[in-house]
N, C-alpha and C. Protein backbone atom coordinates (compact mmCIF):
# COMPACT_ATOMS: atom_id res chain seq x y z
N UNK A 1 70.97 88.22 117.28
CA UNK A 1 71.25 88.53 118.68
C UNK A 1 70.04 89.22 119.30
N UNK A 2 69.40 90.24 118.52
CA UNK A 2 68.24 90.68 119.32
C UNK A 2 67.00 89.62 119.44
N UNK A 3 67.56 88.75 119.40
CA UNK A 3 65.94 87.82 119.50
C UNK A 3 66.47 87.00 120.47
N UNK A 4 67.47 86.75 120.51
CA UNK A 4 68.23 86.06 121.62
C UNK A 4 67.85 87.19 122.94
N UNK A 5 68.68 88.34 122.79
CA UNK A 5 67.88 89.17 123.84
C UNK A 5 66.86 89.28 124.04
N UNK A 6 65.63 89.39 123.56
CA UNK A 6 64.25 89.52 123.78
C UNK A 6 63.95 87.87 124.45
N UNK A 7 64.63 86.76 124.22
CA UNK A 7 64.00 85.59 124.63
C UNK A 7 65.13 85.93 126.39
N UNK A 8 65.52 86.35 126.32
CA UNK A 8 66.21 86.25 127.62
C UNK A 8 65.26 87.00 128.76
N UNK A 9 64.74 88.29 128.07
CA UNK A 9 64.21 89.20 128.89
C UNK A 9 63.13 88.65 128.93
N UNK A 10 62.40 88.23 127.84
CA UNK A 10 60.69 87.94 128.11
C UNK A 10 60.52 86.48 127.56
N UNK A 11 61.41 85.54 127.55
CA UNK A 11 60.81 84.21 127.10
C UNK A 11 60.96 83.68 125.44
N UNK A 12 61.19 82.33 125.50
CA UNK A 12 61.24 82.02 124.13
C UNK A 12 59.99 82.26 123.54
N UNK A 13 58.81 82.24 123.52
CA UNK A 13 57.63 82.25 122.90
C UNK A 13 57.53 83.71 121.98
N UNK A 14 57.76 84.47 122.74
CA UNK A 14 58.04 86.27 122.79
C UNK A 14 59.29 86.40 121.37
N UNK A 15 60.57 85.74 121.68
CA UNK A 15 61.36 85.74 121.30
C UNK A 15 60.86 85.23 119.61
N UNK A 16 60.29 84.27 119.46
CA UNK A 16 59.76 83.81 118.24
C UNK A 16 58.99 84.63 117.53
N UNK A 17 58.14 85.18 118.07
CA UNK A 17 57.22 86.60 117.44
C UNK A 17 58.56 87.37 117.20
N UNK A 18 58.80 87.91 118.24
CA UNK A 18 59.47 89.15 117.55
C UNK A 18 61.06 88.91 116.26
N UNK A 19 61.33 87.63 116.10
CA UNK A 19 62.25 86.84 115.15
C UNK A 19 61.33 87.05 114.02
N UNK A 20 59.74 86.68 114.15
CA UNK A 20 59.07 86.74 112.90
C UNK A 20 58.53 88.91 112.88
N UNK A 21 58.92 89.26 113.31
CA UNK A 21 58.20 90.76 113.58
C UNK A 21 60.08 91.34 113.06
N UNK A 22 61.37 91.00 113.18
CA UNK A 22 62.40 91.27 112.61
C UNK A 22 62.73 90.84 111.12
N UNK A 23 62.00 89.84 110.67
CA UNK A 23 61.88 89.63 109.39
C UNK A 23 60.91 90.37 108.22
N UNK A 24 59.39 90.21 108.73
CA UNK A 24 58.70 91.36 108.81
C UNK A 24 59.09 93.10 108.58
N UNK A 25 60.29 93.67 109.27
CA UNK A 25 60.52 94.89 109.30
C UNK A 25 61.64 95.15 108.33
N UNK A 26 61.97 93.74 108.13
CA UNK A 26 63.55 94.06 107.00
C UNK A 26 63.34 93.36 105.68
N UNK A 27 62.52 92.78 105.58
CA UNK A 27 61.80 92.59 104.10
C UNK A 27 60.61 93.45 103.52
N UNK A 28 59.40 93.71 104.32
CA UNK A 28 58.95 94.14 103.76
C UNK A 28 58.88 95.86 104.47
N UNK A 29 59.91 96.44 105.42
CA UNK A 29 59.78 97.47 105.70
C UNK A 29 60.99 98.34 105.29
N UNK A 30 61.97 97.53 104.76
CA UNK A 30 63.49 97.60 104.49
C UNK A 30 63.84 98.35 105.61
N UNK A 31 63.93 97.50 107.02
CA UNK A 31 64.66 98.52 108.39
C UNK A 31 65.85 98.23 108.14
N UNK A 32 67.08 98.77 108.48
CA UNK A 32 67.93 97.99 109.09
C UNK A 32 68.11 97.49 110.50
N UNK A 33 68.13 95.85 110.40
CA UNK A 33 68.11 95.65 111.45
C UNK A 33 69.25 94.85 111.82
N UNK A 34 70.64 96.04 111.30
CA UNK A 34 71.93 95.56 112.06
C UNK A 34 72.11 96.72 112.94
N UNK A 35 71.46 98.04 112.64
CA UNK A 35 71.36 98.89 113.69
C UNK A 35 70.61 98.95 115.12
N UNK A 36 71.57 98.95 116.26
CA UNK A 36 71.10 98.67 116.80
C UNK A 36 69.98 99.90 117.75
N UNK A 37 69.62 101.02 117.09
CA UNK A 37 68.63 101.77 117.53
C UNK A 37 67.38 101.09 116.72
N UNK A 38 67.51 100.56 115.50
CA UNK A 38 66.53 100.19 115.00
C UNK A 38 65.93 98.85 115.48
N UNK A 39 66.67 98.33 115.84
CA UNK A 39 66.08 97.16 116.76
C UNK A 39 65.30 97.28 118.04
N UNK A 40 66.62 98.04 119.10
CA UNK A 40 65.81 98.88 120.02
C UNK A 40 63.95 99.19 120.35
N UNK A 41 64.23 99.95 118.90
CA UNK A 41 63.04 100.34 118.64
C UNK A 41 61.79 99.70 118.03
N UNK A 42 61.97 98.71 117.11
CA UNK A 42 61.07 97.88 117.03
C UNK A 42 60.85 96.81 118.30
N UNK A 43 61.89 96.70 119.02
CA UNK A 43 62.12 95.53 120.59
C UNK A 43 60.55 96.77 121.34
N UNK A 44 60.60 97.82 121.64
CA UNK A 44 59.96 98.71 122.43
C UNK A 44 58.49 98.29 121.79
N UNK A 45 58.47 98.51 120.00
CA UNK A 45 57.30 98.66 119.44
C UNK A 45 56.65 97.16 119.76
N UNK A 46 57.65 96.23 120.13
CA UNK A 46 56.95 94.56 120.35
C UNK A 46 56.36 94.64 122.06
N UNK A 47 56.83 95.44 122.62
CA UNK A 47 56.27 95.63 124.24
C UNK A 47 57.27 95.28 125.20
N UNK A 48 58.48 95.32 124.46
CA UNK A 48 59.71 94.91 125.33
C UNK A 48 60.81 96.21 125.94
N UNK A 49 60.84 95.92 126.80
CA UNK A 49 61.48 97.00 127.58
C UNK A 49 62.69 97.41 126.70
N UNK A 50 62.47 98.64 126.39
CA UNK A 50 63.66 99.56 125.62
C UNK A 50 64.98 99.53 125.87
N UNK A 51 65.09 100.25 126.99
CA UNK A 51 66.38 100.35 128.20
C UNK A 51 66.97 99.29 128.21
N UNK A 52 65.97 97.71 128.74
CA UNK A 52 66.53 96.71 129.24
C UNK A 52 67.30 96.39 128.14
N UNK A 53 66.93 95.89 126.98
CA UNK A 53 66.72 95.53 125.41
C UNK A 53 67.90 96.17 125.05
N UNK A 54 68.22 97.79 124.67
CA UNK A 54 69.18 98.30 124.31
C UNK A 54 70.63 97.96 125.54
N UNK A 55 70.49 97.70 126.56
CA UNK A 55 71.58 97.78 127.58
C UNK A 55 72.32 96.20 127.06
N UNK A 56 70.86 94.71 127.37
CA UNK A 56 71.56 94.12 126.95
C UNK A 56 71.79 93.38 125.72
N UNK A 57 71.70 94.22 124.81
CA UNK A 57 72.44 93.92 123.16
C UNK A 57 73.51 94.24 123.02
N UNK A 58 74.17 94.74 123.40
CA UNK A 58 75.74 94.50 123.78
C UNK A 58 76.90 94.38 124.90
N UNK A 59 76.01 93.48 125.42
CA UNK A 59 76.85 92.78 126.52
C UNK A 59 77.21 91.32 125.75
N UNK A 60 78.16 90.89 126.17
CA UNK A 60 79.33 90.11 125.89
C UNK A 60 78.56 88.85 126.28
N UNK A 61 77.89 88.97 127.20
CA UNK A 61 76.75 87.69 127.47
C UNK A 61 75.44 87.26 126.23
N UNK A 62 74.99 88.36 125.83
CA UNK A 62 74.22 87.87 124.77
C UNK A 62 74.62 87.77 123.63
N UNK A 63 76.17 88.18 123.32
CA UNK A 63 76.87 87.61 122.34
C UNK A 63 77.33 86.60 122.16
N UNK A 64 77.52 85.58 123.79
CA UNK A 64 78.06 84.59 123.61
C UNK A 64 76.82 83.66 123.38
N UNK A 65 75.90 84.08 124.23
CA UNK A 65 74.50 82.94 123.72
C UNK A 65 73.89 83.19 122.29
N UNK A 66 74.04 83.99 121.81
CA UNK A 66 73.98 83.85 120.14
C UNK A 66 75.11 83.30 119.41
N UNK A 67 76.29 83.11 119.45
CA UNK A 67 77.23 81.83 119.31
C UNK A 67 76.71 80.85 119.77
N UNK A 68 75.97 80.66 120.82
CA UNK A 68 76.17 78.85 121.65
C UNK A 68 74.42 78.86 120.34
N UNK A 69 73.85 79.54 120.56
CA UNK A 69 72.59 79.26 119.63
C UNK A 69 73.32 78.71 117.99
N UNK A 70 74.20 79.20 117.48
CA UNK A 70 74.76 78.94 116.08
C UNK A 70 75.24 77.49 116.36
N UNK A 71 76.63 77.52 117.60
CA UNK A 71 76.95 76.14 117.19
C UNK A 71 75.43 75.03 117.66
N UNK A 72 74.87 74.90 118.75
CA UNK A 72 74.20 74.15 118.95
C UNK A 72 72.77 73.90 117.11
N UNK A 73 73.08 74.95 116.15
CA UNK A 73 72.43 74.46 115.41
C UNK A 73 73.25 73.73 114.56
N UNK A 74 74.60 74.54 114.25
CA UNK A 74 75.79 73.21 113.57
C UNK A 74 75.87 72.26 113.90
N UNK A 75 75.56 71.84 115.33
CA UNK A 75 75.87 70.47 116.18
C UNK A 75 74.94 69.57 115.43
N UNK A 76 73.60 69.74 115.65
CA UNK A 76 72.33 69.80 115.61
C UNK A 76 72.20 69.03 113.84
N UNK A 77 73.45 69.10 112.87
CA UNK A 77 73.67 69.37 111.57
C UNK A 77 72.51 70.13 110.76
N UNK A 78 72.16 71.52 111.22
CA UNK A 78 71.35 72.43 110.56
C UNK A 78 72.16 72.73 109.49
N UNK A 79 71.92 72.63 108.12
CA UNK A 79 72.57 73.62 107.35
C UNK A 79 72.07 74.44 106.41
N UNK A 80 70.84 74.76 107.15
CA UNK A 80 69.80 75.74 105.74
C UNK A 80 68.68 76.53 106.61
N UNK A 81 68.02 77.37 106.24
CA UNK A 81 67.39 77.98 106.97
C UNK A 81 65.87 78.09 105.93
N UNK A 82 64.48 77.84 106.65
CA UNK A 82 64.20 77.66 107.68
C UNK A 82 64.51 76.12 108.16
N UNK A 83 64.99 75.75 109.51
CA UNK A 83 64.74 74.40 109.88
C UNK A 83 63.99 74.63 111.22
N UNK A 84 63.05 73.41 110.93
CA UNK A 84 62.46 73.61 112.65
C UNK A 84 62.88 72.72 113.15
N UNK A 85 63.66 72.50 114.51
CA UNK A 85 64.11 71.11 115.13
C UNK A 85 63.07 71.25 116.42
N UNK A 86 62.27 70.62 117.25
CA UNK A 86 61.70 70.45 118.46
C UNK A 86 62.36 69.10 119.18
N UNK A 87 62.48 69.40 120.19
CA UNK A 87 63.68 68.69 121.38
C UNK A 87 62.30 68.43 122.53
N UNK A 88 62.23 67.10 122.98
CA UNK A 88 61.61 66.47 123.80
C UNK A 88 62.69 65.52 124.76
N UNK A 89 62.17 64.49 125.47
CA UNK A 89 63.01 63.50 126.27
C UNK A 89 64.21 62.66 126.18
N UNK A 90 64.20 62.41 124.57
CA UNK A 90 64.46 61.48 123.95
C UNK A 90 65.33 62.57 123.14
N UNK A 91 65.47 63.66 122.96
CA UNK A 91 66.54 64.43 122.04
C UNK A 91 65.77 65.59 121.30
N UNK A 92 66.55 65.32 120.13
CA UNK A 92 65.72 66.61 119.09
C UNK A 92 65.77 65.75 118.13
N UNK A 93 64.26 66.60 117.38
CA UNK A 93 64.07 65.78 115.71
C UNK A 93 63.90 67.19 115.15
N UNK A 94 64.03 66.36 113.84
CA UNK A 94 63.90 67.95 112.63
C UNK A 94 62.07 67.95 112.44
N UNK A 95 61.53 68.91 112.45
CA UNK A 95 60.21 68.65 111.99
C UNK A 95 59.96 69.55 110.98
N UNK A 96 60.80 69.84 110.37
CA UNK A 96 60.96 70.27 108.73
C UNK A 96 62.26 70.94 108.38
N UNK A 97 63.20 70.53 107.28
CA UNK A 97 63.78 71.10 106.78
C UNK A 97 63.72 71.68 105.22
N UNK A 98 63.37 73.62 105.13
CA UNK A 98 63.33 73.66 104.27
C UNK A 98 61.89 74.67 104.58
N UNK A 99 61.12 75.43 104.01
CA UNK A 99 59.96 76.07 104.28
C UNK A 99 58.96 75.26 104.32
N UNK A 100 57.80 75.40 104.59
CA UNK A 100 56.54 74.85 105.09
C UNK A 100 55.72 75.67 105.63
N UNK A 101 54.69 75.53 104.48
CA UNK A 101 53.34 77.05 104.98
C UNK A 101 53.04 76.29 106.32
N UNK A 102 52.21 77.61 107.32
CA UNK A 102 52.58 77.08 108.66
C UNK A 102 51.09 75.97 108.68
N UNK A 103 49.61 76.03 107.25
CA UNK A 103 49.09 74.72 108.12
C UNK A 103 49.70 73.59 108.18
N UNK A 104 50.53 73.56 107.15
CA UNK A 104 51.47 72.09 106.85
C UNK A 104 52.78 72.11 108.22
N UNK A 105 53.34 72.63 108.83
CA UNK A 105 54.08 72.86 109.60
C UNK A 105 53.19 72.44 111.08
N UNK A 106 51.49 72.95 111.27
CA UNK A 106 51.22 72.83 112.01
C UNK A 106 50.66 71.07 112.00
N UNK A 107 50.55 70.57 111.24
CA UNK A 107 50.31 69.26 110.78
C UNK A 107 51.30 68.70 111.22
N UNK A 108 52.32 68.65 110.44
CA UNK A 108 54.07 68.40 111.25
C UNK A 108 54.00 68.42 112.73
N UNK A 109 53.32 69.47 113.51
CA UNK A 109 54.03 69.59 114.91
C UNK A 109 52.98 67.94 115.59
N UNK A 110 51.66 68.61 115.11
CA UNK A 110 50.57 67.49 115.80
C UNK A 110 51.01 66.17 115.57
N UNK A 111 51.68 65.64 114.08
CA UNK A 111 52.47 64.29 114.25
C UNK A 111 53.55 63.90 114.97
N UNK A 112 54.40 65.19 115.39
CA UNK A 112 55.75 65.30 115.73
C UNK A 112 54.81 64.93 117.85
N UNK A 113 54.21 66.02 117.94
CA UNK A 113 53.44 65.21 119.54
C UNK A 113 53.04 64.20 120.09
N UNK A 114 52.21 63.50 118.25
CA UNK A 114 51.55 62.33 118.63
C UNK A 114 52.76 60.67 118.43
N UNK A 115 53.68 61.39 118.18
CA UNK A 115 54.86 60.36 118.67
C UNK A 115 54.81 59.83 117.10
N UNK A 116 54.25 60.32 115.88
CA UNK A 116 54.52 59.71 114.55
C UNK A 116 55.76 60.39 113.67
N UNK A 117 56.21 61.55 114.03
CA UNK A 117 57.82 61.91 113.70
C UNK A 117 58.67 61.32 114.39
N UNK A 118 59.55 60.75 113.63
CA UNK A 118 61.22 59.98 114.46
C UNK A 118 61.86 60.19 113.82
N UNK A 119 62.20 61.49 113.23
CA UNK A 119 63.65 61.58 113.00
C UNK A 119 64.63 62.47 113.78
N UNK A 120 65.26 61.67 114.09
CA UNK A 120 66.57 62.17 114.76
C UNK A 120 67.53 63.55 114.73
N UNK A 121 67.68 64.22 115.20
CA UNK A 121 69.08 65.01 114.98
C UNK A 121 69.79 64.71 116.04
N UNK A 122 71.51 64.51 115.21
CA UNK A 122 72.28 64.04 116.42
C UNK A 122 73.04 65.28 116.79
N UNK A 123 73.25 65.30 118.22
CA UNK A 123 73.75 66.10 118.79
C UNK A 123 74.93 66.11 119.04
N UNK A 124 76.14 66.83 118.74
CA UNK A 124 77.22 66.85 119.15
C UNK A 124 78.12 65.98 118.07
């Protein structure tokens, strides 16, 4: 949910750092980051407004878009984590399921642009 909040307040791009900056703090910093001062506070330490950040992490609105984020990955048939799906005109494809150091991932995306990934995820 706090990354869902942070992409609301400052953008998905933002939102992705600080998803990798929440993993970061609870593996190798052991935070907890079901508390929500500790999030808060690393949200502030990423450059994201504190106040805003803490006010809306528990509103009922960014709880429901972290549900619609879960099912749309069930839809999606995600069932493992990491998956990367990227969504263009034509839908979404998986462009890896399963880990992938990121030059190999970044290899993936440049085929996935140059129109040589086609695989599908079906939606719904």
């Amino acid at each position: 949910r706090a990354a869902v909040v942070v992409r609301d307040l400052d953008g998905q791009a933002k939102a992705l750092d600080f998803f990798s900056e929440l993993q970061r703090a609870f593996y190798a910093d052991n935070a907890d980051v079901t508390e929500a001062a500790t999030l808060t506070a690393l949200a502030r330490d990423f450059g994201v407004d504190g106040d805003a950040f803490a006010e809306h992490l528990e509103t009922e609105e960014m709880r429901q878009a972290t549900i619609e984020d879960f099912q749309l990955a069930r839809s999606l048939g995600v069932t493992g984590f990491p998956t990367v799906v990227v969504k263009d005109d034509q839908g979404y494809a998986y462009l890896t399921v399963g880990y992938q150091p990121y030059e190999q991932l970044g290899t993936l995306l440049d085929a996935w642009l140059d129109g040589r990934v086609q695989r599908r995820a079906s939606e719904g």
